[in-house]
Protein backbone atom coordinates (compact mmCIF):
# COMPACT_ATOMS: atom_id res chain seq x y z
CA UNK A 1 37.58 -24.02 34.11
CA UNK A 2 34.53 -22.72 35.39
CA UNK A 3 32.10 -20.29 33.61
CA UNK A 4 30.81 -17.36 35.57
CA UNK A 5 28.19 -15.11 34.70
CA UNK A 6 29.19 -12.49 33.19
CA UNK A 7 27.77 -8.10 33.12
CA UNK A 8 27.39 -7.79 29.31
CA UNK A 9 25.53 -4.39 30.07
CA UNK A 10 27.94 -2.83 32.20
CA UNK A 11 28.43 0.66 31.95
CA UNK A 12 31.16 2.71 33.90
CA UNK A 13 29.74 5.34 35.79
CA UNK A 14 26.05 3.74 36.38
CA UNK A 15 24.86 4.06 39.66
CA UNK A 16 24.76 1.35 41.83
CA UNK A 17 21.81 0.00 44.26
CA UNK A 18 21.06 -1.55 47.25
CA UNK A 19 19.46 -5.06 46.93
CA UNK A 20 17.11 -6.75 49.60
CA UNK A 21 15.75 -10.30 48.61
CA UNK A 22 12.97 -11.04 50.75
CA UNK A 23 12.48 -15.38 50.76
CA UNK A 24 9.68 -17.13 51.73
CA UNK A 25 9.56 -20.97 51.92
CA UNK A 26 7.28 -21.23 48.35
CA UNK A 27 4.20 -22.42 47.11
CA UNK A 28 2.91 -24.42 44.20
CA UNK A 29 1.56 -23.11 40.88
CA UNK A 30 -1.51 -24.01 40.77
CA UNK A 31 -3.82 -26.13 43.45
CA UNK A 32 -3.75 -29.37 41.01
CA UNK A 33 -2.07 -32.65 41.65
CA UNK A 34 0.41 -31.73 38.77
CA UNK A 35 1.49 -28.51 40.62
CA UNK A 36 1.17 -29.86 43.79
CA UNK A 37 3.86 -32.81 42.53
CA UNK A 38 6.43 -30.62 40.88
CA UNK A 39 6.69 -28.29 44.14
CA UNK A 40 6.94 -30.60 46.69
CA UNK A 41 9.87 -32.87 44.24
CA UNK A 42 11.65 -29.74 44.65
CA UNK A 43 11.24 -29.19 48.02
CA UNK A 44 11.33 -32.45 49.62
CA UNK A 45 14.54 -33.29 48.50
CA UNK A 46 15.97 -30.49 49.92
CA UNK A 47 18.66 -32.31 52.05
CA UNK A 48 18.12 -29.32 54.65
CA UNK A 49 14.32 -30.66 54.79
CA UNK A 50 15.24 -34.23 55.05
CA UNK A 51 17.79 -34.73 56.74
CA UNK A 52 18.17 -38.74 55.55
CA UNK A 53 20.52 -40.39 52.85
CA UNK A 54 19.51 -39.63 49.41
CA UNK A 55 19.87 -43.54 48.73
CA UNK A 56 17.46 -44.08 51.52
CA UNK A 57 15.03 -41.08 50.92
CA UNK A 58 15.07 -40.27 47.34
CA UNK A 59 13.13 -44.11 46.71
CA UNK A 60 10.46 -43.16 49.07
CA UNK A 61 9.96 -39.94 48.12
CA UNK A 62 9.39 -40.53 44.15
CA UNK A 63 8.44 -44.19 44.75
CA UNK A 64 6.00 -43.62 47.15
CA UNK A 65 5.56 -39.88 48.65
CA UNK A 66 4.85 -37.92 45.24
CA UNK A 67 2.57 -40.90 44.04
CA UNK A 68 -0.17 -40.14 46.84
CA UNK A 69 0.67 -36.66 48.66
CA UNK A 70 0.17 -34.25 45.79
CA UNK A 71 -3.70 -35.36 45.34
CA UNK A 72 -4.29 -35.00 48.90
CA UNK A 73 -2.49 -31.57 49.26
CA UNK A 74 -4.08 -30.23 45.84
CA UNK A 75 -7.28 -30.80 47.20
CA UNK A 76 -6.28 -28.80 50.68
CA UNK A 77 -4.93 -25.85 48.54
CA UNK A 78 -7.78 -25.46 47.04
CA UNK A 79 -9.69 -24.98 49.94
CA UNK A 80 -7.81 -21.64 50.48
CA UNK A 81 -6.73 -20.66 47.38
CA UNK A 82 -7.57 -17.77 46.19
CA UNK A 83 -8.48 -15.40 42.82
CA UNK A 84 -5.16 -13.87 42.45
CA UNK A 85 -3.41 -16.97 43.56
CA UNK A 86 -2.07 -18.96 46.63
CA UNK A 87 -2.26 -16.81 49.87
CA UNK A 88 1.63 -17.35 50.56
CA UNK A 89 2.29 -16.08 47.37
CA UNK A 90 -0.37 -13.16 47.44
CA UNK A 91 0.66 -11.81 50.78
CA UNK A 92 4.43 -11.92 50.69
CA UNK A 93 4.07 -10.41 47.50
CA UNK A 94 2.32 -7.78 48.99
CA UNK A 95 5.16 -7.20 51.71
CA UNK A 96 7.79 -6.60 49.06
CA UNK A 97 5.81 -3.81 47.23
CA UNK A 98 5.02 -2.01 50.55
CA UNK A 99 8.52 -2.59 51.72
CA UNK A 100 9.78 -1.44 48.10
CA UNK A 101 8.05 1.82 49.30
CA UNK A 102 9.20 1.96 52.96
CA UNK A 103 12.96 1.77 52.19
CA UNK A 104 12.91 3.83 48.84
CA UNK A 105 11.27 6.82 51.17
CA UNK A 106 14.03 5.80 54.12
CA UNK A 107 17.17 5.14 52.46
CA UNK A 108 19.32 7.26 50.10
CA UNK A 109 19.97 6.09 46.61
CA UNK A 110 18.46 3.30 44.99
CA UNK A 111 16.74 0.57 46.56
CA UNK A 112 15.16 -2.63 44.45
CA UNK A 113 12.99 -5.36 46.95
CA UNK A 114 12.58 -8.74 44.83
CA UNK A 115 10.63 -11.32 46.41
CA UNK A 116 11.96 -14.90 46.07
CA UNK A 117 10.77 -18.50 47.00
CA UNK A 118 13.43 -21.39 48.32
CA UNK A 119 11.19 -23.49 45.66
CA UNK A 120 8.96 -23.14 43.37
CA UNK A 121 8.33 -19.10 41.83
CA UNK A 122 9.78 -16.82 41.32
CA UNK A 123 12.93 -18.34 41.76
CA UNK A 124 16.01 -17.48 44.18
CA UNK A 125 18.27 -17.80 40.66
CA UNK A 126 15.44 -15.22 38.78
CA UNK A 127 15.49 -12.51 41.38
CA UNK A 128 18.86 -12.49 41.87
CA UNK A 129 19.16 -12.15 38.30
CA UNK A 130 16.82 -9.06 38.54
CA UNK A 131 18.91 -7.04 40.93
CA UNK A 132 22.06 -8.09 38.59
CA UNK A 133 20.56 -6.02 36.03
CA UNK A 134 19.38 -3.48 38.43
CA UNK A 135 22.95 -2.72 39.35
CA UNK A 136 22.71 -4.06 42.67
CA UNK A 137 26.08 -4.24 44.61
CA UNK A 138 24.96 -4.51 48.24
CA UNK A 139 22.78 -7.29 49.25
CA UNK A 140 20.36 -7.90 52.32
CA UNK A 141 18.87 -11.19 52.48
CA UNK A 142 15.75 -10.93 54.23
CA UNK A 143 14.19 -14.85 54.96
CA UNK A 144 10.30 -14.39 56.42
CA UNK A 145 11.17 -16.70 59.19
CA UNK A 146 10.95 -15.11 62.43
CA UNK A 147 12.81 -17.90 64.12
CA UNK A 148 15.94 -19.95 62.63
CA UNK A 149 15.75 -23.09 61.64
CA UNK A 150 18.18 -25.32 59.37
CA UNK A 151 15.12 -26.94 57.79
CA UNK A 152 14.35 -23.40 56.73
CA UNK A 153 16.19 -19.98 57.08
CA UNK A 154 20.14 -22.43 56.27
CA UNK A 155 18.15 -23.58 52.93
CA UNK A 156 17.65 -19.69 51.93
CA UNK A 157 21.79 -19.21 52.88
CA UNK A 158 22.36 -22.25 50.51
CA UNK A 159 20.70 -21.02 47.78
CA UNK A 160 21.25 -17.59 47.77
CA UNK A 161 25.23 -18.19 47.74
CA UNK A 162 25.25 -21.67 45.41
CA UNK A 163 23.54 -18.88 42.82
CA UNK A 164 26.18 -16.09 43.61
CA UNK A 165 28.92 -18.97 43.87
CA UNK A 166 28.10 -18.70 39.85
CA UNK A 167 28.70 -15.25 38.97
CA UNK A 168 31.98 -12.79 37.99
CA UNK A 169 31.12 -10.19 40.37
CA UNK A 170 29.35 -11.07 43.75
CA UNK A 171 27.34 -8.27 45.72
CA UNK A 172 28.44 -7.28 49.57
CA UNK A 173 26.22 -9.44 51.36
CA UNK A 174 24.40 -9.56 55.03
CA UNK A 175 22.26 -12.20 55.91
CA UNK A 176 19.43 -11.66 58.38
CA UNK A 177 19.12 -15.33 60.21
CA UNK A 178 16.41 -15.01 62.76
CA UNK A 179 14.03 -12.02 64.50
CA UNK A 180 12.61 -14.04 67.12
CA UNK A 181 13.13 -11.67 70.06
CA UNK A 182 13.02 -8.17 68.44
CA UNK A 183 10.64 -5.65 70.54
CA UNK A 184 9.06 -4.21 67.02
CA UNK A 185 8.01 -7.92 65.79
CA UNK A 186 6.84 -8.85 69.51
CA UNK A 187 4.55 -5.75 69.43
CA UNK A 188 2.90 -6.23 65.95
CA UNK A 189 2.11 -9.66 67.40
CA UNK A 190 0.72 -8.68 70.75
CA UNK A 191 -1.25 -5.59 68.45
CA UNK A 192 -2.81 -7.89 66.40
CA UNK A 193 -3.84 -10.43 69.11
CA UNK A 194 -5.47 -7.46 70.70
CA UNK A 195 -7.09 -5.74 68.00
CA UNK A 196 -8.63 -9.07 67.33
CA UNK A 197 -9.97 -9.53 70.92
CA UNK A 198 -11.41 -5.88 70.63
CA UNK A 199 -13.47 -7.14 67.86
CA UNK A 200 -14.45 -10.58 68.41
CA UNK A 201 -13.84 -10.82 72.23
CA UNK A 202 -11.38 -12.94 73.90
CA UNK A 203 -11.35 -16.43 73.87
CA UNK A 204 -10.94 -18.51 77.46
CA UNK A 205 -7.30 -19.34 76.14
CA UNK A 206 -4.31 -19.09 73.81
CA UNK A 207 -2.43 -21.10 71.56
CA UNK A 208 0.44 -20.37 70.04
CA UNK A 209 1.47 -22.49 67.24
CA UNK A 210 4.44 -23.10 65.52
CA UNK A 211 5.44 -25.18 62.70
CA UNK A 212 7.38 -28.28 63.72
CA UNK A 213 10.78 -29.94 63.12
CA UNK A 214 11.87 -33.01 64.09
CA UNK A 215 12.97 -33.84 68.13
CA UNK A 216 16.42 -34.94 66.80
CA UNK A 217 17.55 -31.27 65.24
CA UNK A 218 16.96 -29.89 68.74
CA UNK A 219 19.80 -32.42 70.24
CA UNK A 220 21.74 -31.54 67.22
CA UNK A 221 21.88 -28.25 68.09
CA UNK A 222 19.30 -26.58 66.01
CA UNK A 223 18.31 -23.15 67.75
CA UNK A 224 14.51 -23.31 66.56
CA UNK A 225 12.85 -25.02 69.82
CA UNK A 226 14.56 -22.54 71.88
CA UNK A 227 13.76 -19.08 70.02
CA UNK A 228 10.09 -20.53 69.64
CA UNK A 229 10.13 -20.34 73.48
CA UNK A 230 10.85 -17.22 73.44
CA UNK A 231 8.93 -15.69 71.36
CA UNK A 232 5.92 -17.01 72.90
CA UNK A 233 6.97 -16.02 76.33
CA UNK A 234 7.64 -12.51 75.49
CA UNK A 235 4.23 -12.48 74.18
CA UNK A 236 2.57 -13.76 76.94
CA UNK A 237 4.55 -11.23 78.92
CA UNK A 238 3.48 -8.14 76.30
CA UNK A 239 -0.45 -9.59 76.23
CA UNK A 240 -0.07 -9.89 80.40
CA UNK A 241 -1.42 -13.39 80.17
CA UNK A 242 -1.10 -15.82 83.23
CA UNK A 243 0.37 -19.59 82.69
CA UNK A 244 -2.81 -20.93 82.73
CA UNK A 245 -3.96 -18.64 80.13
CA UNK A 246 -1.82 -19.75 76.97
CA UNK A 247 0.07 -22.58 75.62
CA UNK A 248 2.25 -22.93 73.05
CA UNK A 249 2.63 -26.07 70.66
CA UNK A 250 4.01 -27.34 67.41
CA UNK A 251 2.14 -28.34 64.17
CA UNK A 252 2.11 -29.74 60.86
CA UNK A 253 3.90 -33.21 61.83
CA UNK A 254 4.24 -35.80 59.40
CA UNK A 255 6.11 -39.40 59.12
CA UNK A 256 6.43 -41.89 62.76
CA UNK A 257 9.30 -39.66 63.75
CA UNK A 258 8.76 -37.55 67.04
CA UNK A 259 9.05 -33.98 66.41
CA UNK A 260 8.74 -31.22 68.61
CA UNK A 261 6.34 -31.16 71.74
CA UNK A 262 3.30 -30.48 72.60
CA UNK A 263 1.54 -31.83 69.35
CA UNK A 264 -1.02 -28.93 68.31
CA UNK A 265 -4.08 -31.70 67.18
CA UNK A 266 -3.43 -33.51 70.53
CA UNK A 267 -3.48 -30.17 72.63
CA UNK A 268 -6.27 -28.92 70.96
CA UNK A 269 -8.26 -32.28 71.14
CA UNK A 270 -7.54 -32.79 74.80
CA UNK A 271 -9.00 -29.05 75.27
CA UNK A 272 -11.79 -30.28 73.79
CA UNK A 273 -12.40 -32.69 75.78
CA UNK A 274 -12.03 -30.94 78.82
CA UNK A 275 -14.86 -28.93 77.87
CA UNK A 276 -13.03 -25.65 76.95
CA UNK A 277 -15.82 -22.98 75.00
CA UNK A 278 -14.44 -20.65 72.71
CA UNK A 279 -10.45 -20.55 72.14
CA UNK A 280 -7.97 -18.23 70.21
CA UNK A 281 -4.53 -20.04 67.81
CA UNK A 282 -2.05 -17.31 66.33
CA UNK A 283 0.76 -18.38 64.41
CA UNK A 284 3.89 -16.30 65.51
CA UNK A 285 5.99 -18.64 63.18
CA UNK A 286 4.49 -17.77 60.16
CA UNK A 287 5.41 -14.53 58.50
CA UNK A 288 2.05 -14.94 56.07
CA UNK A 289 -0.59 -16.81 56.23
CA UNK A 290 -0.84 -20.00 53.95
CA UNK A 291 -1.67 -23.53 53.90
CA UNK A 292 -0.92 -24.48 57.54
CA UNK A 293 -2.48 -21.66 58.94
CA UNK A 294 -5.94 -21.16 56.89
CA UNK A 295 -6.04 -24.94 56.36
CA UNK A 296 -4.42 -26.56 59.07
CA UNK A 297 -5.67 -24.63 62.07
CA UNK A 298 -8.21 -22.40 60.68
CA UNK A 299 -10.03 -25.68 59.22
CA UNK A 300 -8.79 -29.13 60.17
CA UNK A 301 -7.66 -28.10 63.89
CA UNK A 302 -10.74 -26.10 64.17
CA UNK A 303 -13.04 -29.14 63.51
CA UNK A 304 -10.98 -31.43 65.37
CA UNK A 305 -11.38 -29.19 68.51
CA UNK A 306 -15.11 -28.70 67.97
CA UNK A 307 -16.07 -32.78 67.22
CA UNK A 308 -13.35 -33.39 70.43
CA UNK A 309 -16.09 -30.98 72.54
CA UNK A 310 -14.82 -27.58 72.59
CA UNK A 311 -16.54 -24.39 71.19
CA UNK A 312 -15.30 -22.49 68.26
CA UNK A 313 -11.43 -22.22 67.06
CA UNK A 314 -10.72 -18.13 66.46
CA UNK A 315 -7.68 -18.40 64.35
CA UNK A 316 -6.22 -15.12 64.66
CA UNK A 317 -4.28 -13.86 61.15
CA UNK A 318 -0.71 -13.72 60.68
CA UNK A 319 0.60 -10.38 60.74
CA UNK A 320 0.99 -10.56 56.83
CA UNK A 321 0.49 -6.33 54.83
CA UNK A 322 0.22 -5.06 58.37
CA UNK A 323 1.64 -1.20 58.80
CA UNK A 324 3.62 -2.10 61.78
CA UNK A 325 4.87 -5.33 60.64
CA UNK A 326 6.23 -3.52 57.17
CA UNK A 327 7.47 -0.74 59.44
CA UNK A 328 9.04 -3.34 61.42
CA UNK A 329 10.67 -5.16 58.76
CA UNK A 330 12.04 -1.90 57.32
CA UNK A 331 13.38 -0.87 60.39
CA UNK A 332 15.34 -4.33 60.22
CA UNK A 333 16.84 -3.47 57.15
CA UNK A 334 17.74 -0.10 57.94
CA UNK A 335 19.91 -1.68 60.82
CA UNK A 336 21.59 -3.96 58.99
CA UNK A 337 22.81 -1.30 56.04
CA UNK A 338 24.34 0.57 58.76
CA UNK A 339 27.97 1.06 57.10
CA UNK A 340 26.92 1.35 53.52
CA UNK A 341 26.14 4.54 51.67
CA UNK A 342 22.37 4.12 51.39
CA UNK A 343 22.80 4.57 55.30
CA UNK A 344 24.31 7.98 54.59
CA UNK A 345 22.14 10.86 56.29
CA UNK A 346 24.05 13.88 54.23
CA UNK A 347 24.68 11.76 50.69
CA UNK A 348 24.52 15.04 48.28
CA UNK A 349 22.99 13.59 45.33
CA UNK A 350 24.72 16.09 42.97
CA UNK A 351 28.35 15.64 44.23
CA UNK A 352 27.06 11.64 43.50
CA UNK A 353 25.88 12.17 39.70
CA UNK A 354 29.26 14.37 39.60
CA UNK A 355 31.47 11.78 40.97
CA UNK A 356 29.68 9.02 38.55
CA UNK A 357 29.93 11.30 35.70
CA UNK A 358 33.93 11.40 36.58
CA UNK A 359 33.82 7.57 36.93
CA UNK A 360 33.26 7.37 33.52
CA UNK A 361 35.35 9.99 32.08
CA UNK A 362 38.36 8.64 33.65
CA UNK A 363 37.44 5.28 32.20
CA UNK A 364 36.88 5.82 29.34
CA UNK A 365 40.24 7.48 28.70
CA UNK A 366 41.96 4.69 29.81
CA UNK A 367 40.04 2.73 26.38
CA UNK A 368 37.32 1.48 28.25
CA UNK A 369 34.13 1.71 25.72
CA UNK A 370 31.10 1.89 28.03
């Protein structure tokens, strides 16, 4: 029989709390091969990552994959890591205490953010925990990836529910899958692309970049090629940019396997070489910036495009602690509690204590002893 957690704490007539659990994809420890090896074990045999036969995959990856990658990738992180810790980390981290603030000013009643990471820390198991404690009985899960993806945003849905499969009393739960198209999230992109033009000028074109998946989860039906369309066409269409004046592309590739197309390193070397000066890459995929934005494009990509014959890569930040992308991500939540009490507009927090305080009276004359 199976053993779920348990509320050893509980205590009739607490009150209870809205949870949101915001997930990013994770980061390692530390920028050393050691670090480096222990995060990317966990996250490369993700079967939502790699979508191969464990019999086939699971040789390669320890026999082969962990033996050489993590030196390699240590060495990158440390490029751009930085005194309180990895940028991914650091920046979503900052996100859940501003949102923390947002929604505790917004909503009625009680409101606890956690901040989780599909692998690595702090753990999808360990926040959870924390809003167990917290008395949270509503849940919004909250994945930092603007557009779905099964390699991705279906990993956070696996998690999330394998750890609530495991408890006695499981939360009301809504699950935010994608954001792709919203208005709010299109215009904190197009306001940072401009506010970066009104300082360093504009660059003769625009690249959008998004991370890559492999070609085959696009014939299997995987939304993620589509809503990356879109979100760079709607912000073309907010920055009033011609065809000729952006293109959008997919990074971060790895194995003999086509993935998505265009290829970011071949569009940006084949810029170069058709002589283009000084050019602009955001990242509307990523939520925060991290390794494959300050490493991969801001870096590698930006040297590849220079030694190819361009000018200078601008790599234009992610929206990351930004005041409208916090607002915006509030606002999300706010829709999605629609329903629940913390949505309430005349919740009298008196008649609440009363009707708590009641709770408890009326238990605890039926025996109960907390």
């Amino acid at each position: 029989m199976p053993q779920y957690k348990s509320t050893p704490n509980f205590e009739h007539g607490l009150p209870e709390s809205l949870g949101v659990l915001l997930v990013n994809l994770g980061t390692p420890d530390a920028p050393t091969p050691v670090a480096v090896r222990r995060f990317l074990s966990e996250f490369l045999s993700d079967p939502r990552v790699v979508e191969l036969p464990r019999l086939i995959w699971l040789p390669v990856l320890h026999g082969y994959i962990l033996r050489t990658r993590p030196r390699r990738s240590a060495a990158a992180y440390r490029k751009i890591w930085t005194e309180p810790g990895s940028p991914l980390l650091v920046h979503s981290m900052n996100i859940a205490v501003a949102l923390q603030r947002l929604l505790t000013e917004r909503l009625d009643g009680s409101v606890c953010v956690e901040l989780a990471m599909s692998y690595g820390n702090p753990s999808i198991p360990l926040a959870l925990q924390k809003m167990h404690e917290q008395q949270v009985r509503r849940l919004i899960v909250l994945p930092l990836y603007p557009q779905y993806s099964g390699t991705t945003t279906a990993s956070v849905f696996d998690a999330v529910t394998r750890e609530l499969s495991t408890c006695r009393w499981v939360p009301e739960l809504r699950f935010i899958s994608h954001y792709h198209d919203h208005a709010n999230y299109i215009a904190a992109l197009a306001a940072s692309v401009r506010e970066f033009w009104s300082v360093r000028g504009r660059g003769e074109r625009l690249l959008m970049s998004f991370h890559g998946v492999p070609q085959r989860t696009l014939a299997s039906g995987d939304p993620y090629h589509c809503q990356c369309q879109k979100t760079g066409r709607l912000l073309a269409q907010a920055l009033e940019l011609s065809d000729d004046q952006w293109q959008l592309a997919f990074q971060s590739r790895v194995g003999r396997e086509k993935w998505l197309e265009p290829y970011t390193d071949e569009t940006l070397r084949q810029w170069g070489r058709d002589k283009n000066g000084n050019i602009d890459v955001v990242c509307p995929g990523f939520a925060v910036d991290c390794l494959e934005t300050l490493e991969e494009i801001e870096l590698q990509n930006a040297a590849l495009f220079s030694a190819s014959g361009g000018g200078d890569l601008r790599y234009i930040p992610a929206l990351n602690v930004r005041d409208d992308h916090v607002t915006f991500l509030g606002g999300l939540v706010e829709k999605h509690v629609g329903g629940w009490p913390e949505a309430s507009t005349d919740r009298n927090p008196s008649e609440t204590s009363r009707q708590l305080a009641n709770t408890l009276r009326r238990a605890r004359e039926m025996g109960a002893s907390c």
